[in-house]
C-alpha atoms as a PDB file:
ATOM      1  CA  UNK A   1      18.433  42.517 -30.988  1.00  0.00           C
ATOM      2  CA  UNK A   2      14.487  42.063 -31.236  1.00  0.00           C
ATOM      3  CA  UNK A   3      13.321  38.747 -29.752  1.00  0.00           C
ATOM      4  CA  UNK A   4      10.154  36.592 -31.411  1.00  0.00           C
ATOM      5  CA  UNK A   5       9.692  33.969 -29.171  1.00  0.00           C
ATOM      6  CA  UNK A   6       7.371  31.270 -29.840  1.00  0.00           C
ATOM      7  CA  UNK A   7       5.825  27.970 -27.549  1.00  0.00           C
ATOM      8  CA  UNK A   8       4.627  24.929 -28.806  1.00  0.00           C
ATOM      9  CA  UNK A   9       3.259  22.873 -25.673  1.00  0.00           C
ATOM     10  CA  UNK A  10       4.682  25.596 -23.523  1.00  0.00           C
ATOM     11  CA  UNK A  11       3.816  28.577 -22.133  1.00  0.00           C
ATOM     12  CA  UNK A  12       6.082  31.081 -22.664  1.00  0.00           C
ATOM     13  CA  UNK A  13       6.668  31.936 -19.258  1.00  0.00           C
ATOM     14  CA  UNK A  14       8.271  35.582 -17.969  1.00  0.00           C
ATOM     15  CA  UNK A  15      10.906  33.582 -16.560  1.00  0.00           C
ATOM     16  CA  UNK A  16      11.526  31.723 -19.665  1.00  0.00           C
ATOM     17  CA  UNK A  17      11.610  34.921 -21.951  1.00  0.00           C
ATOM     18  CA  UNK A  18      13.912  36.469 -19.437  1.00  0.00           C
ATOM     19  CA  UNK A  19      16.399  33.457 -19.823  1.00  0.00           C
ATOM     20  CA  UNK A  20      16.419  33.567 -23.259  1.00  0.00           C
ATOM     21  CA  UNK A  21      17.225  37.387 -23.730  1.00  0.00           C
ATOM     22  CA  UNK A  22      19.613  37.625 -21.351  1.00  0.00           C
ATOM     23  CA  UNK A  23      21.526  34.156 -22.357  1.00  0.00           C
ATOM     24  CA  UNK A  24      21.092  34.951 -25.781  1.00  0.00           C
ATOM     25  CA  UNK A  25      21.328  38.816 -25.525  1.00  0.00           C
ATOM     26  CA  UNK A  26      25.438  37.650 -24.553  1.00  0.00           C
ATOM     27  CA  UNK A  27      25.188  37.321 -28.544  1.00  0.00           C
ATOM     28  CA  UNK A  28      23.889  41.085 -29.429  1.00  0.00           C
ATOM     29  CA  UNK A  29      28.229  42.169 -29.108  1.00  0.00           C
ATOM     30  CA  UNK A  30      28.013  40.176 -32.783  1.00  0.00           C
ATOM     31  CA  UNK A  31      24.702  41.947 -34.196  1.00  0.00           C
ATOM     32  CA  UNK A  32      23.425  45.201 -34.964  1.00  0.00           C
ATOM     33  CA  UNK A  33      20.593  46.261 -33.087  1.00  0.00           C
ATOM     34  CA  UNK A  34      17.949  45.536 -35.715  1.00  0.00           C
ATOM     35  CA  UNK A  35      18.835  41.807 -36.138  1.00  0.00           C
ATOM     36  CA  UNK A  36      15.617  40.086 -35.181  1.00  0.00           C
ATOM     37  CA  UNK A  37      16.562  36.863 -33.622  1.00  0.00           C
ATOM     38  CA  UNK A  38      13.541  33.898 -33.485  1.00  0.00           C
ATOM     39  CA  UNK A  39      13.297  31.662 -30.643  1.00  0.00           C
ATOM     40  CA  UNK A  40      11.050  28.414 -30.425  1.00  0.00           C
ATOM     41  CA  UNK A  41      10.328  26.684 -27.301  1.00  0.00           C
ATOM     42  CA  UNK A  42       8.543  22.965 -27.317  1.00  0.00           C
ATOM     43  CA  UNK A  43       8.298  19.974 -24.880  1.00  0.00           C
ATOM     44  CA  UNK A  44       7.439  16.306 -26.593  1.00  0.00           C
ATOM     45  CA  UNK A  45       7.569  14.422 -23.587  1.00  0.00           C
ATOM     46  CA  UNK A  46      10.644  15.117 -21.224  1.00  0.00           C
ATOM     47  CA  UNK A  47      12.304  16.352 -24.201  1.00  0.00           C
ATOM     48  CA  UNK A  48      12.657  20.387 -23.457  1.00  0.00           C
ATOM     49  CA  UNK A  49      13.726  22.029 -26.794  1.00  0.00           C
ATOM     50  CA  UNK A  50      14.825  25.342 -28.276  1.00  0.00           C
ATOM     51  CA  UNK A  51      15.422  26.433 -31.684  1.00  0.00           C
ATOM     52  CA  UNK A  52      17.025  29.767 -32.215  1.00  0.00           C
ATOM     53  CA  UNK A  53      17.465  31.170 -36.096  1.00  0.00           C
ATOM     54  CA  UNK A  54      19.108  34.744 -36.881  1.00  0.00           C
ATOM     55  CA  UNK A  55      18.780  35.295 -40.360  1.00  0.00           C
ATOM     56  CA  UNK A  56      21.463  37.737 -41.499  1.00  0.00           C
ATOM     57  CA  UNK A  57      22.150  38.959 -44.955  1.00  0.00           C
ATOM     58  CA  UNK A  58      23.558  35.913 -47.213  1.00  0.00           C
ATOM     59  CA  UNK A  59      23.190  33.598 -44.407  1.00  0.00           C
ATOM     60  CA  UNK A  60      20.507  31.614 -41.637  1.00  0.00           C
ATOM     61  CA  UNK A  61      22.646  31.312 -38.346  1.00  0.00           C
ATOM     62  CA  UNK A  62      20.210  28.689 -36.427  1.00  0.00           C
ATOM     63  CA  UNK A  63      20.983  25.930 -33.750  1.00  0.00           C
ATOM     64  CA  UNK A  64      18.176  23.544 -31.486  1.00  0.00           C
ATOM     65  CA  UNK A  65      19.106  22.493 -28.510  1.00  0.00           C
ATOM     66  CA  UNK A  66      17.330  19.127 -26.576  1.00  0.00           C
ATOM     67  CA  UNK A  67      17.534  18.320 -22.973  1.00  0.00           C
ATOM     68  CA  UNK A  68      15.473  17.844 -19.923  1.00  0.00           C
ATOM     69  CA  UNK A  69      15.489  21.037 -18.327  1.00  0.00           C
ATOM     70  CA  UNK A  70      14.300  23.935 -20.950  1.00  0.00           C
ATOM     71  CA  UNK A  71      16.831  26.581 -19.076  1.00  0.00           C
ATOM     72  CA  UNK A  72      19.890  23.803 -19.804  1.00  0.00           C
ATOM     73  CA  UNK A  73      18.710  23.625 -23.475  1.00  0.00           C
ATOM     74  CA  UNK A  74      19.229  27.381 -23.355  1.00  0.00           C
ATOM     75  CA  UNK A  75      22.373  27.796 -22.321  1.00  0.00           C
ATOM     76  CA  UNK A  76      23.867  25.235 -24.603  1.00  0.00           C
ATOM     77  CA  UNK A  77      22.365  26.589 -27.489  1.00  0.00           C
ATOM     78  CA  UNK A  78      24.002  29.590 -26.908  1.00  0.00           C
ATOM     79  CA  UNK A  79      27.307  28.382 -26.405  1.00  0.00           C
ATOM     80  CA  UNK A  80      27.087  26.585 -29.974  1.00  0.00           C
ATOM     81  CA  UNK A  81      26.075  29.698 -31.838  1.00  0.00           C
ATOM     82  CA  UNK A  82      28.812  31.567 -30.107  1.00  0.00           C
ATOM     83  CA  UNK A  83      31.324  29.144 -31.243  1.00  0.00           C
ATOM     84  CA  UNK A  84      29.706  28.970 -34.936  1.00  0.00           C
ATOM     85  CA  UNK A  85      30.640  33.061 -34.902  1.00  0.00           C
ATOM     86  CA  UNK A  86      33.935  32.361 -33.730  1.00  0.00           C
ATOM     87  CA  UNK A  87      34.385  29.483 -36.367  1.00  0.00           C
ATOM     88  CA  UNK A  88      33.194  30.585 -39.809  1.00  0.00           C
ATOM     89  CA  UNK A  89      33.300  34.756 -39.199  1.00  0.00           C
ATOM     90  CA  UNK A  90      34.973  34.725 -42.185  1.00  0.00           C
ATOM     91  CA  UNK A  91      32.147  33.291 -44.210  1.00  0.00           C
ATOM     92  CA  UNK A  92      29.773  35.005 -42.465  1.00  0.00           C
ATOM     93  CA  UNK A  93      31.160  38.049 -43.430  1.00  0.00           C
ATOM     94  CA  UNK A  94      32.734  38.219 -46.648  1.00  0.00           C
ATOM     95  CA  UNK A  95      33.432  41.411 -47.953  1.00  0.00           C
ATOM     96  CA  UNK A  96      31.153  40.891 -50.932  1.00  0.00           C
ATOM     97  CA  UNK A  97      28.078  40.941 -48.516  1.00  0.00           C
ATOM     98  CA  UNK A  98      29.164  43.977 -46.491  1.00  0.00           C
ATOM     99  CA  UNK A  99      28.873  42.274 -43.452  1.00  0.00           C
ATOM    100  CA  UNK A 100      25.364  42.348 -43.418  1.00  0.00           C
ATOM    101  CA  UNK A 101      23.348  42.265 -39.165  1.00  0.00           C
ATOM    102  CA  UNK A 102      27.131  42.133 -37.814  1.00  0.00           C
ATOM    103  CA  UNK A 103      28.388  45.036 -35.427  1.00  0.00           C
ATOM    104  CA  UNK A 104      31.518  46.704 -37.040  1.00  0.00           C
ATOM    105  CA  UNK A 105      33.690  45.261 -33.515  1.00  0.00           C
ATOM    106  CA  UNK A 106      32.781  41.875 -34.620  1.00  0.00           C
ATOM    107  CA  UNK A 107      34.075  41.960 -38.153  1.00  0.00           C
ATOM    108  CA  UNK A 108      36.992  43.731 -37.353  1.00  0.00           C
ATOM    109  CA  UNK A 109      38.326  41.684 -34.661  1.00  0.00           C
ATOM    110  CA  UNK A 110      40.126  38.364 -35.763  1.00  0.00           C
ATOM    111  CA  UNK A 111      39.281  34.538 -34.237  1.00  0.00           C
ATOM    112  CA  UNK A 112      41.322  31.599 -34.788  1.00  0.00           C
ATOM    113  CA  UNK A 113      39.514  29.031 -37.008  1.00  0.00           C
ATOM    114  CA  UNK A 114      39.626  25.954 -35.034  1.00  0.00           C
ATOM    115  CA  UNK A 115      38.651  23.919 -37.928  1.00  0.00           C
ATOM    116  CA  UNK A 116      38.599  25.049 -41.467  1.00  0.00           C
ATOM    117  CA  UNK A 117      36.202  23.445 -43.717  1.00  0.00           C
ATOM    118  CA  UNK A 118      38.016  21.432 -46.169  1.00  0.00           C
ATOM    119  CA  UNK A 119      36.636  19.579 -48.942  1.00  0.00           C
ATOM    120  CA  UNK A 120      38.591  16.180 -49.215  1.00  0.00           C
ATOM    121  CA  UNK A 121      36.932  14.439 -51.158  1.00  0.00           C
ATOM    122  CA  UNK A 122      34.833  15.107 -54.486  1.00  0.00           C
ATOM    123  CA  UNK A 123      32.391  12.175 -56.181  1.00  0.00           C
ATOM    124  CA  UNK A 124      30.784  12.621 -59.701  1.00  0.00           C
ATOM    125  CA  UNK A 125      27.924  10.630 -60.581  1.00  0.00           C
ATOM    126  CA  UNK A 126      24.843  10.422 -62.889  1.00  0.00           C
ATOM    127  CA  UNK A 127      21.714  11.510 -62.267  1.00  0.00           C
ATOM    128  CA  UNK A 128      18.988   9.746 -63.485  1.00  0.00           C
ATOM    129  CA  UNK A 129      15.516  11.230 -63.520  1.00  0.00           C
ATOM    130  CA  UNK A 130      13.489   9.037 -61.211  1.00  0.00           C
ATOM    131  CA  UNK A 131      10.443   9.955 -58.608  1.00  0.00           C
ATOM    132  CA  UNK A 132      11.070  10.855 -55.057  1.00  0.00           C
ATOM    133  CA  UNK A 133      10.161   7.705 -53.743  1.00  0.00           C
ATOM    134  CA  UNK A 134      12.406   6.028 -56.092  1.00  0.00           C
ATOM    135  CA  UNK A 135      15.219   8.279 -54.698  1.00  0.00           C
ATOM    136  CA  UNK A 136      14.540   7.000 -51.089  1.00  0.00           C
ATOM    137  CA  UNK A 137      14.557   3.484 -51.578  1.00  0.00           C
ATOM    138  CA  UNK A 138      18.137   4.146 -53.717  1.00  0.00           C
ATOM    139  CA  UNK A 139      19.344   5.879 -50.322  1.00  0.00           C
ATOM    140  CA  UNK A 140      18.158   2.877 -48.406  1.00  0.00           C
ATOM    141  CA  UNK A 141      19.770   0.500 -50.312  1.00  0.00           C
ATOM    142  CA  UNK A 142      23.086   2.638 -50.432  1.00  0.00           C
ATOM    143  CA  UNK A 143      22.527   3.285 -46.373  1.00  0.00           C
ATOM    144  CA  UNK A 144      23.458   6.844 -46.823  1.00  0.00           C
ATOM    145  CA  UNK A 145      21.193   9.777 -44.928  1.00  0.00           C
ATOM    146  CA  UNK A 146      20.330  11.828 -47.721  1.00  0.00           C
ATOM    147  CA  UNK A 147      20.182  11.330 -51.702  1.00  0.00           C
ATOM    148  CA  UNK A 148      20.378  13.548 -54.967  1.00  0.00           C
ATOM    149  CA  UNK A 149      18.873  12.814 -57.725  1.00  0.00           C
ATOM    150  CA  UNK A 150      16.622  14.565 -61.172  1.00  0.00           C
ATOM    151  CA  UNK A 151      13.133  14.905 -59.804  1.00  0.00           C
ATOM    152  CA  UNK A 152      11.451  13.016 -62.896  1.00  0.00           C
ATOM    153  CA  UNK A 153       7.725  15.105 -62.575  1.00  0.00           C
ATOM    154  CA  UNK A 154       9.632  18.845 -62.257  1.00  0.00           C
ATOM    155  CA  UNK A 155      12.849  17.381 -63.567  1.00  0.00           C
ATOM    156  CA  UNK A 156      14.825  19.758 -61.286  1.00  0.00           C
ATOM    157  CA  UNK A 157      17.827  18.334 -59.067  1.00  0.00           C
ATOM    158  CA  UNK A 158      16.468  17.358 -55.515  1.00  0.00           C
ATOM    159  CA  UNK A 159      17.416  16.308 -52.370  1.00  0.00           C
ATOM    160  CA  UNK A 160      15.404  13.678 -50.082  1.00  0.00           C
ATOM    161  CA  UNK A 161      17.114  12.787 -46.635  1.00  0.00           C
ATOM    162  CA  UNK A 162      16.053  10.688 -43.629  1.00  0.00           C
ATOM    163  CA  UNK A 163      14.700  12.517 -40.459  1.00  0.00           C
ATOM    164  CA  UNK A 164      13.682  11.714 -37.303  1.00  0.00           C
ATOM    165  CA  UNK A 165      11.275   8.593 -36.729  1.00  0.00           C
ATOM    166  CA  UNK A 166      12.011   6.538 -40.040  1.00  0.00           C
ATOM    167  CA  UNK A 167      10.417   9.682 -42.139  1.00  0.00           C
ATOM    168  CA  UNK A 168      11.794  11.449 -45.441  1.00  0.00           C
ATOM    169  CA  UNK A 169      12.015  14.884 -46.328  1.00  0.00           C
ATOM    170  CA  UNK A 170      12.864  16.231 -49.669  1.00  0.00           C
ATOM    171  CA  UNK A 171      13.977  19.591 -50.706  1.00  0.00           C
ATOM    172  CA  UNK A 172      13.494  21.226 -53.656  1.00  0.00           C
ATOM    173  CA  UNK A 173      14.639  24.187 -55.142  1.00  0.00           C
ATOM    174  CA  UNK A 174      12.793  27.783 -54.740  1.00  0.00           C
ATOM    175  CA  UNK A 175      12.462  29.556 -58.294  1.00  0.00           C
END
């Protein structure tokens, strides 16, 4: 696996670096040895945070991880992408995308699902073309997290969701 690790408000310490590829070299069993995994560090306050992403063919594997101590953050954030392996492996690698980064011991070898994904319930509504602000207040005033809706200026379906800090973000879709 080839490391990119980043700081932001941290130096990227030899001790830090040296955490992070050993914790998360335990992963490399899953990928082939080209897989480029990236690694962000950052501190906001006492808040000690770490972002891995491992992009693999047809998929983004990626997990952050907040605590206090940036070498607890570590280890918790690989335990979560271990068990996100482990849980949709199947998904990961479906036959149609050859398995992509993924060692040839890791697709063979079976896991029990703990949880399949299951769809249980399925809502049909209209969408209206109205402007992304428009969309947010509508998700306000339904108190739901995120909102779809026909982007009235590209009229394209879009998504705008509630982050962090009473902000919005809104995704649109790459052509």
């Amino acid at each position: 696996m080839k490391f990119i690790i980043l700081g932001k408000n941290i130096d990227v310490t030899d001790g830090l670096r040296s955490a992070v590829e050993e914790k998360i070299g335990k992963l490399e069993k899953y990928f082939s040895e080209d897989t480029e995994v990236h690694v962000t560090l950052s501190v906001e306050k006492e808040r000690q945070k770490i972002e891995v992403t491992i992009p693999v063919k047809g998929s983004i594997i990626r997990s952050e991880q907040v605590s206090n101590d940036m070498y607890v953050s570590i280890d918790l954030v690989e335990e979560i992408i271990e068990r996100q392996l482990k849980k949709y492996k199947t998904r990961l690698t479906d036959r149609e995308q050859g398995g992509g980064s993924f060692k040839q011991e890791y697709l063979d070898k079976d896991y029990m699902d703990e949880e399949e994904v299951r769809i249980i319930r399925t809502k049909k509504f209209d969408i209206k073309p109205m402007y992304p602000e428009d969309a947010c207040v509508q998700m306000e005033l339904l108190g739901h997290s995120f909102f779809v809706f026909c982007n009235a200026e590209t009229d394209q379906v879009n998504v705008v969701y509630k982050r962090k800090g009473n902000t919005y973000g809104l995704i649109e879709p790459e052509i």
